[in-house]
C-alpha atoms as a PDB file:
ATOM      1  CA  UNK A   1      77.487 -43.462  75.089  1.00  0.00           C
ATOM      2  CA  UNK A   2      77.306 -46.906  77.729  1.00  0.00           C
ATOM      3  CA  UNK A   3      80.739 -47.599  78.498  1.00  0.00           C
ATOM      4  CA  UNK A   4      81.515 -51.060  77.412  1.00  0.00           C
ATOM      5  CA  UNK A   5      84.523 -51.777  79.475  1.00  0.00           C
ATOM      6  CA  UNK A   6      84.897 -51.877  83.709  1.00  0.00           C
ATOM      7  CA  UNK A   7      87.738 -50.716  85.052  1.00  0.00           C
ATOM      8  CA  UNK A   8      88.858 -50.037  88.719  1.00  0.00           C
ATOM      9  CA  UNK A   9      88.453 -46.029  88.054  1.00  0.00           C
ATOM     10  CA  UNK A  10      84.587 -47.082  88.342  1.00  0.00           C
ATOM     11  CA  UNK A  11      84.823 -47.956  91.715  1.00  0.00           C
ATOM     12  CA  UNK A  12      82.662 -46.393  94.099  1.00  0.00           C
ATOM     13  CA  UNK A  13      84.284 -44.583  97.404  1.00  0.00           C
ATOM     14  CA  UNK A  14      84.778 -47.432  99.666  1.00  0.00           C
ATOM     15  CA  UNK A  15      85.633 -45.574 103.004  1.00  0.00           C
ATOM     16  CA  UNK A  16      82.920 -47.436 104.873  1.00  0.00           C
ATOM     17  CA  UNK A  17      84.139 -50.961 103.900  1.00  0.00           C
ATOM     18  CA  UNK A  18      85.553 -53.458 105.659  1.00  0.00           C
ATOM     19  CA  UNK A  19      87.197 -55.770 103.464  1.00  0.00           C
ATOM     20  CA  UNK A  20      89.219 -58.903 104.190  1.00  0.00           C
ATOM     21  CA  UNK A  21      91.617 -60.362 101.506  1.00  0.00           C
ATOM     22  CA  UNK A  22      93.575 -63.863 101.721  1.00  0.00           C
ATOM     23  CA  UNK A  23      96.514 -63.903 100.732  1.00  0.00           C
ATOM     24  CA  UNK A  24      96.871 -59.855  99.986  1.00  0.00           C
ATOM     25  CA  UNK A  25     100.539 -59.904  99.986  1.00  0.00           C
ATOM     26  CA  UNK A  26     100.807 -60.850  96.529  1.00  0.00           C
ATOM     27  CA  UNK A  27      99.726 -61.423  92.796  1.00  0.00           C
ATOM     28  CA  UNK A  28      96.290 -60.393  92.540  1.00  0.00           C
ATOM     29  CA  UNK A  29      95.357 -60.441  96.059  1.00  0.00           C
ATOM     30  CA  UNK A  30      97.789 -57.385  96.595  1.00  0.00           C
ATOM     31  CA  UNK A  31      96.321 -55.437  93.806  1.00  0.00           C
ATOM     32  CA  UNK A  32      93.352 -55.602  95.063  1.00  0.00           C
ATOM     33  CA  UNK A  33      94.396 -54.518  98.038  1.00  0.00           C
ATOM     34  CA  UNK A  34      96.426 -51.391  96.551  1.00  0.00           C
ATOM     35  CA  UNK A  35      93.170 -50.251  94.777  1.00  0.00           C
ATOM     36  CA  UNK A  36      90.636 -50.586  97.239  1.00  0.00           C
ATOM     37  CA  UNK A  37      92.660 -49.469  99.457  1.00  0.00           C
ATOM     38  CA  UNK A  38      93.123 -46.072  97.324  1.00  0.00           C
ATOM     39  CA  UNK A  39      89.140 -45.941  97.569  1.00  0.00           C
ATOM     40  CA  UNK A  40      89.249 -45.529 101.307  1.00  0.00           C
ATOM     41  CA  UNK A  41      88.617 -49.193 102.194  1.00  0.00           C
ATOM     42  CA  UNK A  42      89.547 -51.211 105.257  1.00  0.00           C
ATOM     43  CA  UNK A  43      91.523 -53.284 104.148  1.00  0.00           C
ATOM     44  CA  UNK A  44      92.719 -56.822 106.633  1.00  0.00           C
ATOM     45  CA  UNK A  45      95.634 -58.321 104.818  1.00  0.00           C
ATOM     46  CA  UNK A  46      95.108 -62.179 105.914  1.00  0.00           C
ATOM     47  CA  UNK A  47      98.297 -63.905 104.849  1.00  0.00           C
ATOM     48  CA  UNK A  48     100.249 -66.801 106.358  1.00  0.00           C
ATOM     49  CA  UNK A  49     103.395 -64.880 106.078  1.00  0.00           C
ATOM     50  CA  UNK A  50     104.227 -61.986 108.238  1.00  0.00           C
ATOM     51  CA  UNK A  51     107.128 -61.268 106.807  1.00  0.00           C
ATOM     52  CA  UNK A  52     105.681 -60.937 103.517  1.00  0.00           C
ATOM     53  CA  UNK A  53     102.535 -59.065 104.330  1.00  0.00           C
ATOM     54  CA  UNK A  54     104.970 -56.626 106.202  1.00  0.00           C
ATOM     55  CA  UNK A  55     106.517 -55.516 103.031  1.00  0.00           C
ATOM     56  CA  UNK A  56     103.471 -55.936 100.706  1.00  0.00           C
ATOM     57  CA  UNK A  57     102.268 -53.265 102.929  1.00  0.00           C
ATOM     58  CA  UNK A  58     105.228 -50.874 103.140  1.00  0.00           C
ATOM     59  CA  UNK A  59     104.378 -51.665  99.126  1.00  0.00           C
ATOM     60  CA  UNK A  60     100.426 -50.155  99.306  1.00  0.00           C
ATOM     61  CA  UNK A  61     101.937 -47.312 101.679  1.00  0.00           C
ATOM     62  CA  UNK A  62     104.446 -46.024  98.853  1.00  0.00           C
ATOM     63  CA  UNK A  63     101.568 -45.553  96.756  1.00  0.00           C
ATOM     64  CA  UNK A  64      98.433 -44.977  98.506  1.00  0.00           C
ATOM     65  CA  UNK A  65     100.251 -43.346 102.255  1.00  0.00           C
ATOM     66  CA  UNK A  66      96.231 -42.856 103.792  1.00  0.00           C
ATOM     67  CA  UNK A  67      95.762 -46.642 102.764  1.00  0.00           C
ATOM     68  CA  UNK A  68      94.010 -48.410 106.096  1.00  0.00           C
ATOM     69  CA  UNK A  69      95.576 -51.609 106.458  1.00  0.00           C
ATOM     70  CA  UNK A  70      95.598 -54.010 108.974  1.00  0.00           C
ATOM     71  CA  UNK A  71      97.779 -57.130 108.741  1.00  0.00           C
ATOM     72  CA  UNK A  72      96.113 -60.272 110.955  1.00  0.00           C
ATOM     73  CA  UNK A  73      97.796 -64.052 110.017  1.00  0.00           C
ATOM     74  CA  UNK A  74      95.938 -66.587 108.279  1.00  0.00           C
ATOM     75  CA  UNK A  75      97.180 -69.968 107.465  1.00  0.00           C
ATOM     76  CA  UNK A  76      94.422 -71.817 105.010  1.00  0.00           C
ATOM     77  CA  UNK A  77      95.995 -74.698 104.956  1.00  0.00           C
ATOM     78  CA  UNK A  78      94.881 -74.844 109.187  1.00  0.00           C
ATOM     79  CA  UNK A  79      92.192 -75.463 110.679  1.00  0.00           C
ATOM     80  CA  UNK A  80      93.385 -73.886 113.781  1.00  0.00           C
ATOM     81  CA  UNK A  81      94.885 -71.205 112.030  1.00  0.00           C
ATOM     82  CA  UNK A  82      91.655 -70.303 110.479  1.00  0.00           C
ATOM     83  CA  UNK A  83      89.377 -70.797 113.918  1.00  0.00           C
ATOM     84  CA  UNK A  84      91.697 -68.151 115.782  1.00  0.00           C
ATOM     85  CA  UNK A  85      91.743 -65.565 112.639  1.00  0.00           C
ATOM     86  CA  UNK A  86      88.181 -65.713 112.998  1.00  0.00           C
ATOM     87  CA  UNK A  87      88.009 -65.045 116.207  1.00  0.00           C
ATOM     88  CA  UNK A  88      90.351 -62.348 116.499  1.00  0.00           C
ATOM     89  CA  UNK A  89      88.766 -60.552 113.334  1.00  0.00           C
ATOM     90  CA  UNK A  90      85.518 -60.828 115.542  1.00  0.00           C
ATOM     91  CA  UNK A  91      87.201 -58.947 118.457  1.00  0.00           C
ATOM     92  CA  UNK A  92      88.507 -56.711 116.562  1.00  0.00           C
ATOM     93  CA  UNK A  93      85.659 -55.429 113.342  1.00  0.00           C
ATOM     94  CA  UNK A  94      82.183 -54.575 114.063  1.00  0.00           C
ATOM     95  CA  UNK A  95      81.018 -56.464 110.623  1.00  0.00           C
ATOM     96  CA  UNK A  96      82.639 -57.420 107.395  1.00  0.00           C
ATOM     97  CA  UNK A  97      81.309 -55.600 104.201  1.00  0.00           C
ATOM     98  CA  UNK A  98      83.499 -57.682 101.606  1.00  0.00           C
ATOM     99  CA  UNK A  99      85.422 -61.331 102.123  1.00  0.00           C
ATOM    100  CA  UNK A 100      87.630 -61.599  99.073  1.00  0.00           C
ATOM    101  CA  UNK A 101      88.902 -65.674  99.152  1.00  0.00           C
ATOM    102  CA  UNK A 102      91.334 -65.063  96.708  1.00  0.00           C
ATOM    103  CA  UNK A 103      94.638 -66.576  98.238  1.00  0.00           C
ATOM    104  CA  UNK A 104      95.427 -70.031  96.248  1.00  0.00           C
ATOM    105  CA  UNK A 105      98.092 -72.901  95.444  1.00  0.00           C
ATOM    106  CA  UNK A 106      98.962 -73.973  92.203  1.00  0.00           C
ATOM    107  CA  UNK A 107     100.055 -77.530  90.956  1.00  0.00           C
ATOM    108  CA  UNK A 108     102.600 -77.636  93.470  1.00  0.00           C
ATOM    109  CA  UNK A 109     104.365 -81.148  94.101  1.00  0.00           C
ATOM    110  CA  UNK A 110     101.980 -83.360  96.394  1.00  0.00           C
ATOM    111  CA  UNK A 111     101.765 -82.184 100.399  1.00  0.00           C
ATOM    112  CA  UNK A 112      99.719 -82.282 102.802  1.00  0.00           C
ATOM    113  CA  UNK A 113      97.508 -79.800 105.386  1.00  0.00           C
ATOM    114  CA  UNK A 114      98.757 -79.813 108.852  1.00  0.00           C
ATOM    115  CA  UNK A 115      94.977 -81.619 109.076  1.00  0.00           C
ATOM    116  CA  UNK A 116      96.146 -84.017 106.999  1.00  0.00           C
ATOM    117  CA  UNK A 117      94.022 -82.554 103.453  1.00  0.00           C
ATOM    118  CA  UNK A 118      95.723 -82.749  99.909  1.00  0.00           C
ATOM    119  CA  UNK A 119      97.072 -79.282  99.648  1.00  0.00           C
ATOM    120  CA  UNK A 120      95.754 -77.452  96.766  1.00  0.00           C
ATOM    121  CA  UNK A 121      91.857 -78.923  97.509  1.00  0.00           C
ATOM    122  CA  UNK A 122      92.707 -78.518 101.455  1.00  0.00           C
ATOM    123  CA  UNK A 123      94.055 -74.886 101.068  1.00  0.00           C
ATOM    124  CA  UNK A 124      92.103 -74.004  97.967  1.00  0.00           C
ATOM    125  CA  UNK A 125      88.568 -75.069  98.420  1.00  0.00           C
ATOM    126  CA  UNK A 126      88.289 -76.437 102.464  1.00  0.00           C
ATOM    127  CA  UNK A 127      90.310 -73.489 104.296  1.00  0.00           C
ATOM    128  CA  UNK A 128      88.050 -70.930 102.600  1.00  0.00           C
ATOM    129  CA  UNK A 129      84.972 -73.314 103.619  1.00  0.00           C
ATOM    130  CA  UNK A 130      85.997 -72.770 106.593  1.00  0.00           C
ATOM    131  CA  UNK A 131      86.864 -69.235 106.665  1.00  0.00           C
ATOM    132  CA  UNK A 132      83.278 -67.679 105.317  1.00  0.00           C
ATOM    133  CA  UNK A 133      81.286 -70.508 107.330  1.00  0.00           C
ATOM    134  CA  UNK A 134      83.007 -68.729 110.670  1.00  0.00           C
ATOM    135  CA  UNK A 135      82.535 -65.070 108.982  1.00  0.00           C
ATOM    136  CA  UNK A 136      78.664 -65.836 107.881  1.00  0.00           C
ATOM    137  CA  UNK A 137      77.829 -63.852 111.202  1.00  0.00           C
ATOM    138  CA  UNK A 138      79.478 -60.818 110.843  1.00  0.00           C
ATOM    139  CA  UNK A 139      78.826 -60.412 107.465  1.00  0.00           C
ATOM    140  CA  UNK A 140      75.277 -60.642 107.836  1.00  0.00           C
ATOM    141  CA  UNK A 141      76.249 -57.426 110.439  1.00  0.00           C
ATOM    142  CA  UNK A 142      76.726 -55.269 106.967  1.00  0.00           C
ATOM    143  CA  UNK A 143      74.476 -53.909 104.959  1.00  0.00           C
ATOM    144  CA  UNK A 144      75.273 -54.982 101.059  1.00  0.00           C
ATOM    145  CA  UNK A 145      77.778 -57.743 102.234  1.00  0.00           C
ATOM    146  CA  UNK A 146      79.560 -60.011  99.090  1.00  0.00           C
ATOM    147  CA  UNK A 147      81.669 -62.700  99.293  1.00  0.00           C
ATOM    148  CA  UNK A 148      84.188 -63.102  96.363  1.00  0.00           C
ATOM    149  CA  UNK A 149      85.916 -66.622  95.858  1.00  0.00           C
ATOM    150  CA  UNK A 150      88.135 -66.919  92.925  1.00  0.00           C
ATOM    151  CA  UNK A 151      88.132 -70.083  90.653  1.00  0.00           C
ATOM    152  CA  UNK A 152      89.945 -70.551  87.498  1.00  0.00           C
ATOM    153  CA  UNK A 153      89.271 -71.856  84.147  1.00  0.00           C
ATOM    154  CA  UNK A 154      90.945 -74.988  85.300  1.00  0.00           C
ATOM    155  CA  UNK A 155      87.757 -75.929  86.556  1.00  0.00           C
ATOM    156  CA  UNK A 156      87.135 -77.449  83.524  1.00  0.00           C
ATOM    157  CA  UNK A 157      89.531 -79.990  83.339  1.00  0.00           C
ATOM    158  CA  UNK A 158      88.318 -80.390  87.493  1.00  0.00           C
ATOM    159  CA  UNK A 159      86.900 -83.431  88.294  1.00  0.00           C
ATOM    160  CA  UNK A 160      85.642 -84.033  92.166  1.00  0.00           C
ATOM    161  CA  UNK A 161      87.948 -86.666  93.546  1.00  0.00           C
ATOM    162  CA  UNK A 162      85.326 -88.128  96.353  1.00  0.00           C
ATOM    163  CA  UNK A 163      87.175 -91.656  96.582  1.00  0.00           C
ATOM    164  CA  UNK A 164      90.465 -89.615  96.645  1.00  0.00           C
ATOM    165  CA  UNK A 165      90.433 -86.645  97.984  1.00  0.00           C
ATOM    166  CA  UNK A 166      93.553 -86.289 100.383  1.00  0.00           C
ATOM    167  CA  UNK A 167      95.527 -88.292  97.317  1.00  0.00           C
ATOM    168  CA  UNK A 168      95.758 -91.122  98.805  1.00  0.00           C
ATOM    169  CA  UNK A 169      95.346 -93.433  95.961  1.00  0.00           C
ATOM    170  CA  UNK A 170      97.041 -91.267  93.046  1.00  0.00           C
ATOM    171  CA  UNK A 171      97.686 -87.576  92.305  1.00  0.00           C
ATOM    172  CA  UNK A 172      98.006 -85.653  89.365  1.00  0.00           C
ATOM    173  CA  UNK A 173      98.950 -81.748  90.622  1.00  0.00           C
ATOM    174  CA  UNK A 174      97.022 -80.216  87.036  1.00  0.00           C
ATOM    175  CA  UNK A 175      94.181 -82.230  87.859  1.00  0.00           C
ATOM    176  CA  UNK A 176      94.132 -81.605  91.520  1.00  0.00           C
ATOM    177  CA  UNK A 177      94.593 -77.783  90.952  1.00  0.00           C
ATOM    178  CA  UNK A 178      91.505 -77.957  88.372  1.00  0.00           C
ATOM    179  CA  UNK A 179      89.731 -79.982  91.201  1.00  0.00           C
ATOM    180  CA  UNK A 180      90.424 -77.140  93.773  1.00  0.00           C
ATOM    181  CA  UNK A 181      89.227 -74.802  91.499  1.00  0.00           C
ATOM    182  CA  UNK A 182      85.785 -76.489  90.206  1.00  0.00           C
ATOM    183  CA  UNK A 183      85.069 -76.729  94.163  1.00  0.00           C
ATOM    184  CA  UNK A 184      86.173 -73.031  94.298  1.00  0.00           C
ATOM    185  CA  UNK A 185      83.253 -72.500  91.880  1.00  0.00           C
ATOM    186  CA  UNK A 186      80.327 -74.739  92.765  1.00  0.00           C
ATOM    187  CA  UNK A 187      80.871 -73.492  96.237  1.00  0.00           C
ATOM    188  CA  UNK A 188      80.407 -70.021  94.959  1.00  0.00           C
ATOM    189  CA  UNK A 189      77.443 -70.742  93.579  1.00  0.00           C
ATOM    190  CA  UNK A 190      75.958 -73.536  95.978  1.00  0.00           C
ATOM    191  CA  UNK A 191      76.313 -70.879  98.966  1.00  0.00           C
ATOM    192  CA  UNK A 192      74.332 -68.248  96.896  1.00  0.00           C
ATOM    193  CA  UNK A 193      71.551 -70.913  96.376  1.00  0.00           C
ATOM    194  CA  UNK A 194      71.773 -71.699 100.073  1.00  0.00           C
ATOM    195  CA  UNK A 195      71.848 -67.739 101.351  1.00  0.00           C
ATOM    196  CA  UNK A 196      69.005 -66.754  99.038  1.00  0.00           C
ATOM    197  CA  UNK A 197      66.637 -69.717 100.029  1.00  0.00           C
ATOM    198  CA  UNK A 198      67.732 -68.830 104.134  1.00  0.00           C
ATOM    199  CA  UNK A 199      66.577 -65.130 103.429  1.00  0.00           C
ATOM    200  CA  UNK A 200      70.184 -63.806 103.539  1.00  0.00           C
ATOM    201  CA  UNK A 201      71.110 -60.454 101.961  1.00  0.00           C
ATOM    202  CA  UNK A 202      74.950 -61.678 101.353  1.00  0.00           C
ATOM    203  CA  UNK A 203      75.843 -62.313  97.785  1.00  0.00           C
ATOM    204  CA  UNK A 204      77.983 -64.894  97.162  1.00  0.00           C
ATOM    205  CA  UNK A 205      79.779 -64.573  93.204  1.00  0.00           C
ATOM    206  CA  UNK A 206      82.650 -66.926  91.683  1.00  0.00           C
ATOM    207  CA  UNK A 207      85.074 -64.834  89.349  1.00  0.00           C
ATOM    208  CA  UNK A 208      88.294 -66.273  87.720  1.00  0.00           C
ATOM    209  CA  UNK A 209      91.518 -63.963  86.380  1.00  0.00           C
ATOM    210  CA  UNK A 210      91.897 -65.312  83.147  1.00  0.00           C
ATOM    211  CA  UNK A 211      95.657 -66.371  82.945  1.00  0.00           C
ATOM    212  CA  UNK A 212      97.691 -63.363  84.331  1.00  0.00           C
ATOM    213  CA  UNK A 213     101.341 -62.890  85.318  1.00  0.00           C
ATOM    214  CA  UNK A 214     101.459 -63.531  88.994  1.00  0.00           C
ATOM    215  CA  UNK A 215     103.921 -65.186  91.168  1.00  0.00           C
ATOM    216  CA  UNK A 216     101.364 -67.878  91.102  1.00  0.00           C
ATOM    217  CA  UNK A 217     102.957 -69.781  88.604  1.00  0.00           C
ATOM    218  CA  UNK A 218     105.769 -70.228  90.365  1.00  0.00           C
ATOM    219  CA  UNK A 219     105.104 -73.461  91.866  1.00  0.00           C
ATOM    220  CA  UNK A 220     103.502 -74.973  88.589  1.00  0.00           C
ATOM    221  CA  UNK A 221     106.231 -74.187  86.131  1.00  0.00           C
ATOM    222  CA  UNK A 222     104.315 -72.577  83.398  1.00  0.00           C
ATOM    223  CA  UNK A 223     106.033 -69.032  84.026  1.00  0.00           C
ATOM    224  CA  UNK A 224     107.909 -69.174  81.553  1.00  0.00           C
ATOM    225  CA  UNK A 225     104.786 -68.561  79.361  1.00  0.00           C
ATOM    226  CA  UNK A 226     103.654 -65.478  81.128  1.00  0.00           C
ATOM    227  CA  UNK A 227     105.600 -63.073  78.598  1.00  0.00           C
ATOM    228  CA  UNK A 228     103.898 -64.415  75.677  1.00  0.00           C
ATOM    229  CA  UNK A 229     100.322 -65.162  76.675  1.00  0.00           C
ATOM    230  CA  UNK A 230      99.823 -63.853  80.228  1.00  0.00           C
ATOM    231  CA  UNK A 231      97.728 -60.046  80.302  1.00  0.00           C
ATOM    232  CA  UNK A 232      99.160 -58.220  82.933  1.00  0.00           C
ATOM    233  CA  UNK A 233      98.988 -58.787  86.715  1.00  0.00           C
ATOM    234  CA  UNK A 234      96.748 -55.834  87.389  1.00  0.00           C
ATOM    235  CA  UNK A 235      94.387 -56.500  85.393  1.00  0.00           C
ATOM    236  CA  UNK A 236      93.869 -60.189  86.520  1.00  0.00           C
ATOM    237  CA  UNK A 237      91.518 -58.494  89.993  1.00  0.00           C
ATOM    238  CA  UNK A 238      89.164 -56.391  87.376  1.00  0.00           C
ATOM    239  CA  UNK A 239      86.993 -59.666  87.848  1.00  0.00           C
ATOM    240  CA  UNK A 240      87.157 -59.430  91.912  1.00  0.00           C
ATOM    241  CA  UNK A 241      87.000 -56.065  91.984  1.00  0.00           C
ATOM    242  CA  UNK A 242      83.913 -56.353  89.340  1.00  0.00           C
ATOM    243  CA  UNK A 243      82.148 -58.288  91.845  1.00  0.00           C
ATOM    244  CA  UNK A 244      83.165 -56.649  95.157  1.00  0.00           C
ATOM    245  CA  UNK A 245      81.905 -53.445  94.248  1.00  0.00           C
ATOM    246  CA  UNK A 246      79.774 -52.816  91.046  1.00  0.00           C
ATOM    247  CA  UNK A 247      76.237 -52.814  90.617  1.00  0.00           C
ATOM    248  CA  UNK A 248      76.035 -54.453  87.954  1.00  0.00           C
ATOM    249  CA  UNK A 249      76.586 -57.693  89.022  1.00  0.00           C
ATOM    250  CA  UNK A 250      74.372 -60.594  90.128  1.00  0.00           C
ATOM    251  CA  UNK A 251      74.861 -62.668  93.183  1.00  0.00           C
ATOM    252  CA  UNK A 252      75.595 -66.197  92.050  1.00  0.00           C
ATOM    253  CA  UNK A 253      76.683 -65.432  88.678  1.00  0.00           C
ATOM    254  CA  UNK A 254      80.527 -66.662  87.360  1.00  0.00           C
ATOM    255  CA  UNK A 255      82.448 -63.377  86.111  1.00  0.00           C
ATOM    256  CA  UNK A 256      86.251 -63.118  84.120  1.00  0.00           C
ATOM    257  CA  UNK A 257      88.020 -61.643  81.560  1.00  0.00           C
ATOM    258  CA  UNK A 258      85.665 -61.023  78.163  1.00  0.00           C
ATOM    259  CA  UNK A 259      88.760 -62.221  75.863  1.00  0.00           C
ATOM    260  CA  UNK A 260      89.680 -65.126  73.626  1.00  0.00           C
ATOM    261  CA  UNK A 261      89.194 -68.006  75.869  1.00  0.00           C
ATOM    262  CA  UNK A 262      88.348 -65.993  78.801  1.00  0.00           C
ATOM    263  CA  UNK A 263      92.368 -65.660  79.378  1.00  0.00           C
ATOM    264  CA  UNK A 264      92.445 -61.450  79.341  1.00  0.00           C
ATOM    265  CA  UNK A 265      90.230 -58.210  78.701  1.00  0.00           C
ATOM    266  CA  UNK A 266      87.548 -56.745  81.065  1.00  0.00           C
ATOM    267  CA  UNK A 267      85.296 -57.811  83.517  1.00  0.00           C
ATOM    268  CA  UNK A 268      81.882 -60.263  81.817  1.00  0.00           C
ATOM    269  CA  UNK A 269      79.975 -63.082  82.392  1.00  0.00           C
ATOM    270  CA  UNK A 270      81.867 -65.944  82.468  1.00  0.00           C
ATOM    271  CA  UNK A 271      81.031 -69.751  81.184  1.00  0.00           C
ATOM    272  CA  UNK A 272      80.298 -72.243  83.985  1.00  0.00           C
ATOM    273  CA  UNK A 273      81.348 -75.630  82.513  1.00  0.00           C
ATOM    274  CA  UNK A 274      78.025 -78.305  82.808  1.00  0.00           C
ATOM    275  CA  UNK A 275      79.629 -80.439  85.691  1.00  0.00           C
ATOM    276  CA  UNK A 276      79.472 -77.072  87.791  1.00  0.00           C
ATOM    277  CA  UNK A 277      75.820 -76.991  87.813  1.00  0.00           C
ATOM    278  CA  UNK A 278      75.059 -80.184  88.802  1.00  0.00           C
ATOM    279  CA  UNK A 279      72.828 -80.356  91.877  1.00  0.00           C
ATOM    280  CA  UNK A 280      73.992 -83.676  93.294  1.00  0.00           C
ATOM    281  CA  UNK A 281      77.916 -82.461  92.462  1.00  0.00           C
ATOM    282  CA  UNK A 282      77.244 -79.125  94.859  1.00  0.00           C
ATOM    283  CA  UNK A 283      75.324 -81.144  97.516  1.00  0.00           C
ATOM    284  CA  UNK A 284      77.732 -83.523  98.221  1.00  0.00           C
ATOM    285  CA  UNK A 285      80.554 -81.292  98.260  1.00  0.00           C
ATOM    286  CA  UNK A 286      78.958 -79.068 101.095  1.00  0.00           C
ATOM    287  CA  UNK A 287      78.261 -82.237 103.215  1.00  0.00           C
ATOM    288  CA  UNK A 288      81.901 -83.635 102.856  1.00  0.00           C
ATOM    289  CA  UNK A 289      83.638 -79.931 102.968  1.00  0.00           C
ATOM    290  CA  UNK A 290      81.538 -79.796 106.431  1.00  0.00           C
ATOM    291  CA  UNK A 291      82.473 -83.023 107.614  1.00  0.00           C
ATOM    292  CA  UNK A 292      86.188 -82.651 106.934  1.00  0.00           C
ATOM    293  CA  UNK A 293      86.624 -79.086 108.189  1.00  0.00           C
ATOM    294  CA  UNK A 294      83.991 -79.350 111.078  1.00  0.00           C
ATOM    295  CA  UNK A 295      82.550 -76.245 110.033  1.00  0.00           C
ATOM    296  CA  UNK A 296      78.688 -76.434 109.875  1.00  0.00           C
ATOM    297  CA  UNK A 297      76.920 -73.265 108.541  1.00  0.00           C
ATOM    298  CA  UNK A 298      73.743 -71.264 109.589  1.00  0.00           C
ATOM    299  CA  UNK A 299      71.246 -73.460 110.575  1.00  0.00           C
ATOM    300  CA  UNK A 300      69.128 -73.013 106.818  1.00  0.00           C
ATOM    301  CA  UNK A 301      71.507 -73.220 105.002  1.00  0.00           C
END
């Protein structure tokens, strides 16, 4: 009988990956960490915090002692930070199998980057731009290579903000948040359309966790609902995981949970909301995210 569910125990042995993962020290970026880790994978832990990438490690050890993990800092909401984790990755890896852009901010009271970006779209959406523009080349060193970038189902209250982008008119933090995440998405998608006309063999997919009990909500003040509704943090990276390492996925394709409202259960198709599809939307995007992070792609793409 076809199994009708995915669950990490159908991961392949993943001793010859190199995997990065921002913002692996928590929430759903340090389960997938723990569990690709237990399949033999690289993995680079890229996370602003030291501190807290220390112990999130000590954390994977505990469980998984032959886990190979490498902690390098990563600051998304930096331009420079980004340019010199980049760098050093280069120096340091032959290739990079898997990028996981996973690390995210949620409806947190209005800030700024150190360049100056809105924080949720600048963090969010620009510093992983930026991030997979700089690690295009070393991907295309592997031979399957995926990029994962994880959206939400706030994209579709996400509107693109063009005339306000860095807030400087208004800002909402739900609606900025649902912005961050529809970018998260067309991006996804937009740099699949882009890799497959250039030739590439990456694969670029867009997943989205359904509403799980991270720390994530901590900064949004909705965590008080995670006992009632929330499925349970683990399961929230089945769609990363899904896409990072099964073969039954399709490059450019939108994956989450298979539940009421997409909010829990196993890995499936997800629904891209209409606005997500639109051409012009994904077009101007890339020109603006390249123009305010300085970060121009492959020439093709």
């Amino acid at each position: 009988m076809k199994k009708v569910t995915w669950t990490p125990e159908d991961m392949p042995a993943l001793d010859d990956k190199i995997v990065v993962i921002t913002g692996a020290n928590s929430g759903l970026g340090l389960e997938s960490a723990r569990l690709m880790a237990a399949r033999g994978a690289q993995i680079i832990m890229a996370c602003r915090s030291q501190e807290k990438a220390s112990a999130a490690k000590q954390d994977i050890l505990d469980q998984v002692p032959d886990a190979k993990l490498d902690i390098m800092a990563l600051d998304l909401a930096s331009q420079k930070s980004i340019q010199l984790f980049a760098a050093r990755f280069k120096q340091s890896y032959p290739r990079l199998d898997i990028l996981m852009n996973n690390a995210g901010l949620m409806a947190p009271p209005l800030s700024h980057t150190e360049d100056g970006f809105e924080m949720q779209f600048g963090t969010n959406h620009l510093g992983h731009f930026a991030l997979t523009g700089l690690l295009l080349d070393h991907l295309e060193k592997a031979d399957a290579p995926r990029i994962i970038t994880v959206s939400s189902v706030a994209h579709n209250v996400g509107n693109i903000y063009f005339d306000n982008l860095n807030a400087e008119k208004r800002y909402s933090r739900w609606f900025f948040y649902g912005q961050s995440k529809l970018a998260n998405l067309v991006f996804a998608r937009d740099l699949h359309r882009r890799l497959k006309a250039a030739g590439s063999k990456i694969q670029s997919f867009a997943v989205h966790p359904g509403y799980s009990d991270t720390n994530l909500q901590s900064t949004s003040g909705v965590n008080i609902f995670n006992r009632f509704f929330a499925q349970p943090q683990h399961m929230g990276c089945y769609p990363s995981l899904y896409a990072a390492t099964s073969d039954e996925v399709r490059s450019g394709e939108y994956y989450g949970p298979n539940g009421h409202f997409e909010l829990g259960g196993y890995p499936a198709k997800a629904r891209v909301r209409k606005r997500a599809q639109k051409a012009r939307l994904s077009q101007k995007l890339w020109k603006v995210s390249e123009e305010m992070t300085g970060v121009a792609y492959l020439s093709g793409l």
